[in-house]
Protein backbone atom coordinates (compact mmCIF):
# COMPACT_ATOMS: atom_id res chain seq x y z
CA UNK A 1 -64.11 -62.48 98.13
CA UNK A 2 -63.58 -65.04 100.96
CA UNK A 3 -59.38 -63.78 100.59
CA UNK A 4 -60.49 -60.11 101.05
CA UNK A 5 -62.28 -61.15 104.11
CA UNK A 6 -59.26 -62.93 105.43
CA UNK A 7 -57.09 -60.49 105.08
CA UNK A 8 -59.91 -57.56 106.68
CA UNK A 9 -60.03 -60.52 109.76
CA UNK A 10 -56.31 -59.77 110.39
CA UNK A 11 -56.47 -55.76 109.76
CA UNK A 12 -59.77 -56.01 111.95
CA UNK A 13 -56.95 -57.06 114.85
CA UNK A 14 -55.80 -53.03 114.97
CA UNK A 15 -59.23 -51.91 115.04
CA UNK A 16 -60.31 -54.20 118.13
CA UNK A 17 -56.82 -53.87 119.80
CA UNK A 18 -54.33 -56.37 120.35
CA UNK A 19 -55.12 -59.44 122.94
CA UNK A 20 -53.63 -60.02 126.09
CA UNK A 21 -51.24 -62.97 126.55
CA UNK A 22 -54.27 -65.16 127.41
CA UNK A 23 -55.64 -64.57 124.51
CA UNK A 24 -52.41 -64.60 121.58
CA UNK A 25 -53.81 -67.98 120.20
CA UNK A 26 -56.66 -67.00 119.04
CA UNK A 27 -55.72 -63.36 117.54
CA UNK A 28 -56.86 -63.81 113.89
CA UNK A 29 -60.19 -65.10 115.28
CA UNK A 30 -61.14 -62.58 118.04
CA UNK A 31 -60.63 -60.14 115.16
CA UNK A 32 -62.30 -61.60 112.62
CA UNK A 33 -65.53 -62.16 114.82
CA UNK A 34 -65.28 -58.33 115.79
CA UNK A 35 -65.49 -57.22 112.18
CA UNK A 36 -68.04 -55.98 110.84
CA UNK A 37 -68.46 -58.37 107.94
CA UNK A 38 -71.44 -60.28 107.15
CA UNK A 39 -69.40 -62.84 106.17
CA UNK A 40 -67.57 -63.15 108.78
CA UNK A 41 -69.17 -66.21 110.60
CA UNK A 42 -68.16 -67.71 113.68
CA UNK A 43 -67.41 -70.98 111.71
CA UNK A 44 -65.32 -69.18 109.22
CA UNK A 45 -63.70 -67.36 111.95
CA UNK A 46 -62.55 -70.86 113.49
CA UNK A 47 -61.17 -71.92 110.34
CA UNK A 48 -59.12 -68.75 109.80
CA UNK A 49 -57.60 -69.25 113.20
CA UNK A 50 -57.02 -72.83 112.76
CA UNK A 51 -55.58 -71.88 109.60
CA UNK A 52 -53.20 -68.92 111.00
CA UNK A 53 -52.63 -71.67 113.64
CA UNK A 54 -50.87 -73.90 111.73
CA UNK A 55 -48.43 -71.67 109.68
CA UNK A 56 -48.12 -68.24 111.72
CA UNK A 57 -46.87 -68.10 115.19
CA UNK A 58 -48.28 -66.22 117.88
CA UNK A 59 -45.67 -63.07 117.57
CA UNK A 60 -46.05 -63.82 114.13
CA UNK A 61 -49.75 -63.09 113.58
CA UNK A 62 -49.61 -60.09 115.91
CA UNK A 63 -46.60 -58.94 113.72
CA UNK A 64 -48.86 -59.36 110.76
CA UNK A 65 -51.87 -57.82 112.44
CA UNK A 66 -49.66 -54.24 112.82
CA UNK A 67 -48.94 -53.96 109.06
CA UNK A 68 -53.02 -53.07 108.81
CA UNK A 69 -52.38 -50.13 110.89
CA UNK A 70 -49.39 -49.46 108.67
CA UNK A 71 -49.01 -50.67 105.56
CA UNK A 72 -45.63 -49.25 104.97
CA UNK A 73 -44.45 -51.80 107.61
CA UNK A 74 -45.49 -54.98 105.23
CA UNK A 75 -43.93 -53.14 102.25
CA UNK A 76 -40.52 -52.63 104.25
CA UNK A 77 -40.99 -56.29 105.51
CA UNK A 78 -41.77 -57.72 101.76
CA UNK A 79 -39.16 -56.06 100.17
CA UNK A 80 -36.68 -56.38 102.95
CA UNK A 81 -33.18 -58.65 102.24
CA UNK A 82 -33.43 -59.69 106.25
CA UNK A 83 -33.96 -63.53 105.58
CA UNK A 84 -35.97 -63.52 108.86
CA UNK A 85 -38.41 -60.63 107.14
CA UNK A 86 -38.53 -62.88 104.03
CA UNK A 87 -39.33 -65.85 105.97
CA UNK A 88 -42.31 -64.27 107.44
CA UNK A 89 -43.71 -62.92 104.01
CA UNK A 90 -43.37 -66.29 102.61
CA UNK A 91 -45.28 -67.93 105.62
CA UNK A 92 -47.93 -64.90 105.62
CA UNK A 93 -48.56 -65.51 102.09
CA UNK A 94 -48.80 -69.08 102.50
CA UNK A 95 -51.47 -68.07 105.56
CA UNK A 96 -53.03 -66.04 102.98
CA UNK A 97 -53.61 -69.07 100.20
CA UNK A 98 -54.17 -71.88 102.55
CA UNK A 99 -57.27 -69.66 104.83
CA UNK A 100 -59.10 -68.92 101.61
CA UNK A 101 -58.37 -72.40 99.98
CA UNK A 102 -59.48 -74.27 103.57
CA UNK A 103 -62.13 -71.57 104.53
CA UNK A 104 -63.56 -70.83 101.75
């Protein structure tokens, strides 16, 4: 449950709009305190961010905050033979199993 709500915190980010510059470290956060999830505490929404902190950049997450508006983009990106769009898969999945391990 806690990994569904991880991943909804980063396809909240298209619903509540990208950030500014000012505010690109704390993208996974802002979104995830925005959604509408019970679960979605402010606590929990730290971790998350410290999480996607420490093993997504900050093009990174808001790369990984568009495939929620289109899905087809992670697909293309996952199954891609660009090294670069493998690299980012690995580290998003990585994101993915270290959030709910640490946050939840």
């Amino acid at each position: 449950m806690k990994h569904f709500i991880i991943t909804a915190a980063l396809g909240a980010c298209i619903l509540v709009g990208m950030p500014n510059t000012a505010d690109a470290g704390s993208i996974v956060e802002r979104a995830c305190r925005e959604s509408a999830r019970r679960a979605a505490s402010e606590s929990l929404c730290r971790c998350i961010q410290n999480v996607a902190s420490k093993t997504l950049s900050r093009s990174e997450q808001r790369k990984v905050a568009k495939w929620f508006a289109d899905p087809h983009k992670a697909q293309e990106a996952r199954q891609s033979d660009r090294d670069r769009d493998e690299e980012l898969w690995q580290r998003y999945r990585i994101f993915g199993e270290t959030a709910a391990r640490t946050c939840g």
